[in-house]
N, C-alpha and C. Protein backbone atom coordinates (compact mmCIF):
# COMPACT_ATOMS: atom_id res chain seq x y z
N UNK A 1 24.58 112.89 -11.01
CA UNK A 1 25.40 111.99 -11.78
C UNK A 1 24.48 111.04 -12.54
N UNK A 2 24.87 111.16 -13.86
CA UNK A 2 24.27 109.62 -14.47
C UNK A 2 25.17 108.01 -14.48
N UNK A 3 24.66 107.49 -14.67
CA UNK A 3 25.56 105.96 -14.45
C UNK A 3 25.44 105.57 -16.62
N UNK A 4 26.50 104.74 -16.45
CA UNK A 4 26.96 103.93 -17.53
C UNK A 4 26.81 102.65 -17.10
N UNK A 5 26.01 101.79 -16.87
CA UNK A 5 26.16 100.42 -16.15
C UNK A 5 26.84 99.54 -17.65
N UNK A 6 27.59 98.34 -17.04
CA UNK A 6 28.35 97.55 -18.41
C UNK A 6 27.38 96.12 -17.31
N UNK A 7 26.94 95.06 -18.34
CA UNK A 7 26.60 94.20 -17.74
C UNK A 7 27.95 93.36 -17.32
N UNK A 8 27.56 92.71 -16.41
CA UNK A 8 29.12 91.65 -16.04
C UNK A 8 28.91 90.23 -16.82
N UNK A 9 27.54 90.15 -17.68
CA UNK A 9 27.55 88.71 -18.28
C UNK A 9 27.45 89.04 -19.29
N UNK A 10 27.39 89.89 -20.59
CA UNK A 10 27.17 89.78 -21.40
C UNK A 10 28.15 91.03 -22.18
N UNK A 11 28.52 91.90 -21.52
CA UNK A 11 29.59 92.92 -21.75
C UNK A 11 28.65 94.41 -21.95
N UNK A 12 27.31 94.20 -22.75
CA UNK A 12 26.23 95.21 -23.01
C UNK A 12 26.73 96.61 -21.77
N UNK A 13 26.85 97.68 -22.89
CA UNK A 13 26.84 98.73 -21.71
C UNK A 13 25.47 99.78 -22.18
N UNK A 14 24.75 100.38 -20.97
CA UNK A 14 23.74 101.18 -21.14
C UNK A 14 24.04 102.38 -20.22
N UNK A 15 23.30 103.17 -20.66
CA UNK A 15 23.09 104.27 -20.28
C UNK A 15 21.88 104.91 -18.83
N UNK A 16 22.28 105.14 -17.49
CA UNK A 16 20.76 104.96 -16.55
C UNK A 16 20.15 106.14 -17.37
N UNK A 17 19.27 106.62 -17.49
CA UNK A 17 18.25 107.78 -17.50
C UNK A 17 17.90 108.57 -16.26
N UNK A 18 17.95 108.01 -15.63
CA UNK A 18 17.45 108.30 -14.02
C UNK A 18 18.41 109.96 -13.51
N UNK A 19 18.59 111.06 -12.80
CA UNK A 19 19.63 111.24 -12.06
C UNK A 19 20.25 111.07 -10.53
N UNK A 20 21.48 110.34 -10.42
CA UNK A 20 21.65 110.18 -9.34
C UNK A 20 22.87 111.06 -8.75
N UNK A 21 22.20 111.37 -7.09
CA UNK A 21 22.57 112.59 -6.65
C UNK A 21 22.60 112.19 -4.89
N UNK A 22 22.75 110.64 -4.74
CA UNK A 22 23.12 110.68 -3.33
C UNK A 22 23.43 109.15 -3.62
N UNK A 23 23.97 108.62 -2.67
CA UNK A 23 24.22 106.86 -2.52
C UNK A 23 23.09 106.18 -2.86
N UNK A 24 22.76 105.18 -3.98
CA UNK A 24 22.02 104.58 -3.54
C UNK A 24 21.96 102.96 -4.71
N UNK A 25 21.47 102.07 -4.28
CA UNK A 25 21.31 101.22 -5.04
C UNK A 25 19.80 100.68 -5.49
N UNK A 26 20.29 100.20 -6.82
CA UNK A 26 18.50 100.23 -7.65
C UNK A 26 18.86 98.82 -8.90
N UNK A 27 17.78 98.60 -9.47
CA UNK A 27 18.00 97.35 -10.03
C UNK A 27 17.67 97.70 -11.62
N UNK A 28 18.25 97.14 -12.77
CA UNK A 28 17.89 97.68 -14.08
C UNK A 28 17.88 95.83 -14.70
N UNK A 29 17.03 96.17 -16.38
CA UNK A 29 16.99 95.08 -17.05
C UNK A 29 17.96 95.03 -17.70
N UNK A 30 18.91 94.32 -18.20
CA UNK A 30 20.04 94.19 -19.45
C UNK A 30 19.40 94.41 -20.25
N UNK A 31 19.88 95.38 -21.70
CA UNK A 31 19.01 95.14 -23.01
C UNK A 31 19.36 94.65 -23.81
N UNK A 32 21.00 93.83 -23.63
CA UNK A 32 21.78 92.70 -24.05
C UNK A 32 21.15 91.43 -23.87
N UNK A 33 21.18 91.32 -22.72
CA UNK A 33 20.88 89.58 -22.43
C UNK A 33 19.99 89.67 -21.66
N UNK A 34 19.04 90.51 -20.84
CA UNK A 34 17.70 90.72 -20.14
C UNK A 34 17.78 90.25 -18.58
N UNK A 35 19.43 89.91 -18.02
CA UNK A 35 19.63 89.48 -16.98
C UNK A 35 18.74 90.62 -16.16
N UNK A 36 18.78 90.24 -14.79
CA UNK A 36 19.08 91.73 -13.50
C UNK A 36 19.97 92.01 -13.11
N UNK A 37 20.21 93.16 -13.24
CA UNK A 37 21.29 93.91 -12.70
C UNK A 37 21.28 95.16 -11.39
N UNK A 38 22.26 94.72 -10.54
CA UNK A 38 21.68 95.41 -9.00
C UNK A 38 23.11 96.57 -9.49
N UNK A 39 22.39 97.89 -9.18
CA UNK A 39 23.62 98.40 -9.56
C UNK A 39 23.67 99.22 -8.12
N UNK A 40 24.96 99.80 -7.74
CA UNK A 40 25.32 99.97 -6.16
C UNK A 40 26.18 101.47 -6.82
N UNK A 41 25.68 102.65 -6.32
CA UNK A 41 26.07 104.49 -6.29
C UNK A 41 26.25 104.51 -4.95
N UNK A 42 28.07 104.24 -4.67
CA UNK A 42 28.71 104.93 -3.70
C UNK A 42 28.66 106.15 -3.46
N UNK A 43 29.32 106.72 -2.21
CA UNK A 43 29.65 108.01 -1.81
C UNK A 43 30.89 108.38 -2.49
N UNK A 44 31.84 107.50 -2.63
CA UNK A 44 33.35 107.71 -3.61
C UNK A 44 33.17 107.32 -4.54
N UNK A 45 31.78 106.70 -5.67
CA UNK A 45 31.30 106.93 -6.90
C UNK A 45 31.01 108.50 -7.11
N UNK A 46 30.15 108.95 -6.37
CA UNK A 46 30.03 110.51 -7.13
C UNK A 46 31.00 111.45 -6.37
N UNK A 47 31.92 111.15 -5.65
CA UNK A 47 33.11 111.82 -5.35
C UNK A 47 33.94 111.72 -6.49
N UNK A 48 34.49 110.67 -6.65
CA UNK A 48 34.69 110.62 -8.23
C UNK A 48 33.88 111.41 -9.22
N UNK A 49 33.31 111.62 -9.61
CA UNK A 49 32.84 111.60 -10.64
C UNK A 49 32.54 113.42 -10.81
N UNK A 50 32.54 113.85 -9.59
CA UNK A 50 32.18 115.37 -9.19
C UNK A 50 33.95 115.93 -9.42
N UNK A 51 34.88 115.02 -9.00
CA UNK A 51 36.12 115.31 -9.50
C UNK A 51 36.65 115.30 -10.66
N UNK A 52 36.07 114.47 -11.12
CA UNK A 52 36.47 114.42 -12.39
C UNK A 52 35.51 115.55 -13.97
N UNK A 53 35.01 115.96 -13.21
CA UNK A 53 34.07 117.01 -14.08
C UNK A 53 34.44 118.74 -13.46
N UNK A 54 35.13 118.68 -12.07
CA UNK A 54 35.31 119.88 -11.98
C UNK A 54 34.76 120.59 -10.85
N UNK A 55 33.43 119.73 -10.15
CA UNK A 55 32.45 120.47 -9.31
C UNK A 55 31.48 120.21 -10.24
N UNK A 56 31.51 120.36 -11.11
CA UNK A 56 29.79 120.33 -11.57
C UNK A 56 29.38 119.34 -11.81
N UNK A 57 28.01 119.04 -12.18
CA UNK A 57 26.84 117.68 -11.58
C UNK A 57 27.61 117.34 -13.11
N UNK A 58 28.38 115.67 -13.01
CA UNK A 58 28.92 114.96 -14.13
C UNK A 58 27.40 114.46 -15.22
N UNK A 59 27.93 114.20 -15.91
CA UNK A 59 26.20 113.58 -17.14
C UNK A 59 27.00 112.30 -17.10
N UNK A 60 27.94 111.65 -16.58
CA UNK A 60 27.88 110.38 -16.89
C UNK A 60 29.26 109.69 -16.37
N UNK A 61 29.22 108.27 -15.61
CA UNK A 61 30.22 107.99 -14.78
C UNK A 61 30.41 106.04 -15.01
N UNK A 62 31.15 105.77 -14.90
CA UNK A 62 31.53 104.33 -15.41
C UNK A 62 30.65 104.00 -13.91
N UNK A 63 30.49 102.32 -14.56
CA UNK A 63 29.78 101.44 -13.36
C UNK A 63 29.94 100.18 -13.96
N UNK A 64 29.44 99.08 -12.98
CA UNK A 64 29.31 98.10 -13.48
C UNK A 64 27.88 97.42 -13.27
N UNK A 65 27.51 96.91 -13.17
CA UNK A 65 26.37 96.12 -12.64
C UNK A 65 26.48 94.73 -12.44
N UNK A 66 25.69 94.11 -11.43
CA UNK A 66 26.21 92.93 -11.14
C UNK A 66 25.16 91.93 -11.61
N UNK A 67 24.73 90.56 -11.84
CA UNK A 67 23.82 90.25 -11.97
C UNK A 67 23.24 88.93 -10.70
N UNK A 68 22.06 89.87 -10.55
CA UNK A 68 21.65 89.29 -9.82
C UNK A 68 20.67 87.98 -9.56
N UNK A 69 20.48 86.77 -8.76
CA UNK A 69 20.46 85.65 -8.89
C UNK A 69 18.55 85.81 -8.90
């Protein structure tokens, strides 16, 4: 799965590059407003997202990101 992170302060949405393919959380720069953003890949994030594509590995899944202090 890829992520779509939307920042929560500035609205900026990006694209991860990365692929993610198990739970996990990781931290990105805003390229809106340059906050941090902790972004958190549930188990019912790519359950979702594997449903919604069919079974096959999705290229891309809504998220949010939070910003972190």
């Amino acid at each position: 799965m890829r992520a779509i992170v939307t920042c929560e302060c500035c609205g900026h949405r990006q694209v991860m590059a990365r692929p993610i393919r198990r739970p996990e959380s990781f931290y990105v720069i805003c390229h809106g407003c340059e906050g941090v953003l902790r972004v958190e890949v549930t188990s019912a994030d790519l359950r979702t997202a594997r449903t919604a594509t069919g079974g096959r590995a999705p290229q891309a899944a809504g998220g949010v990101g939070t910003a972190s202090s």
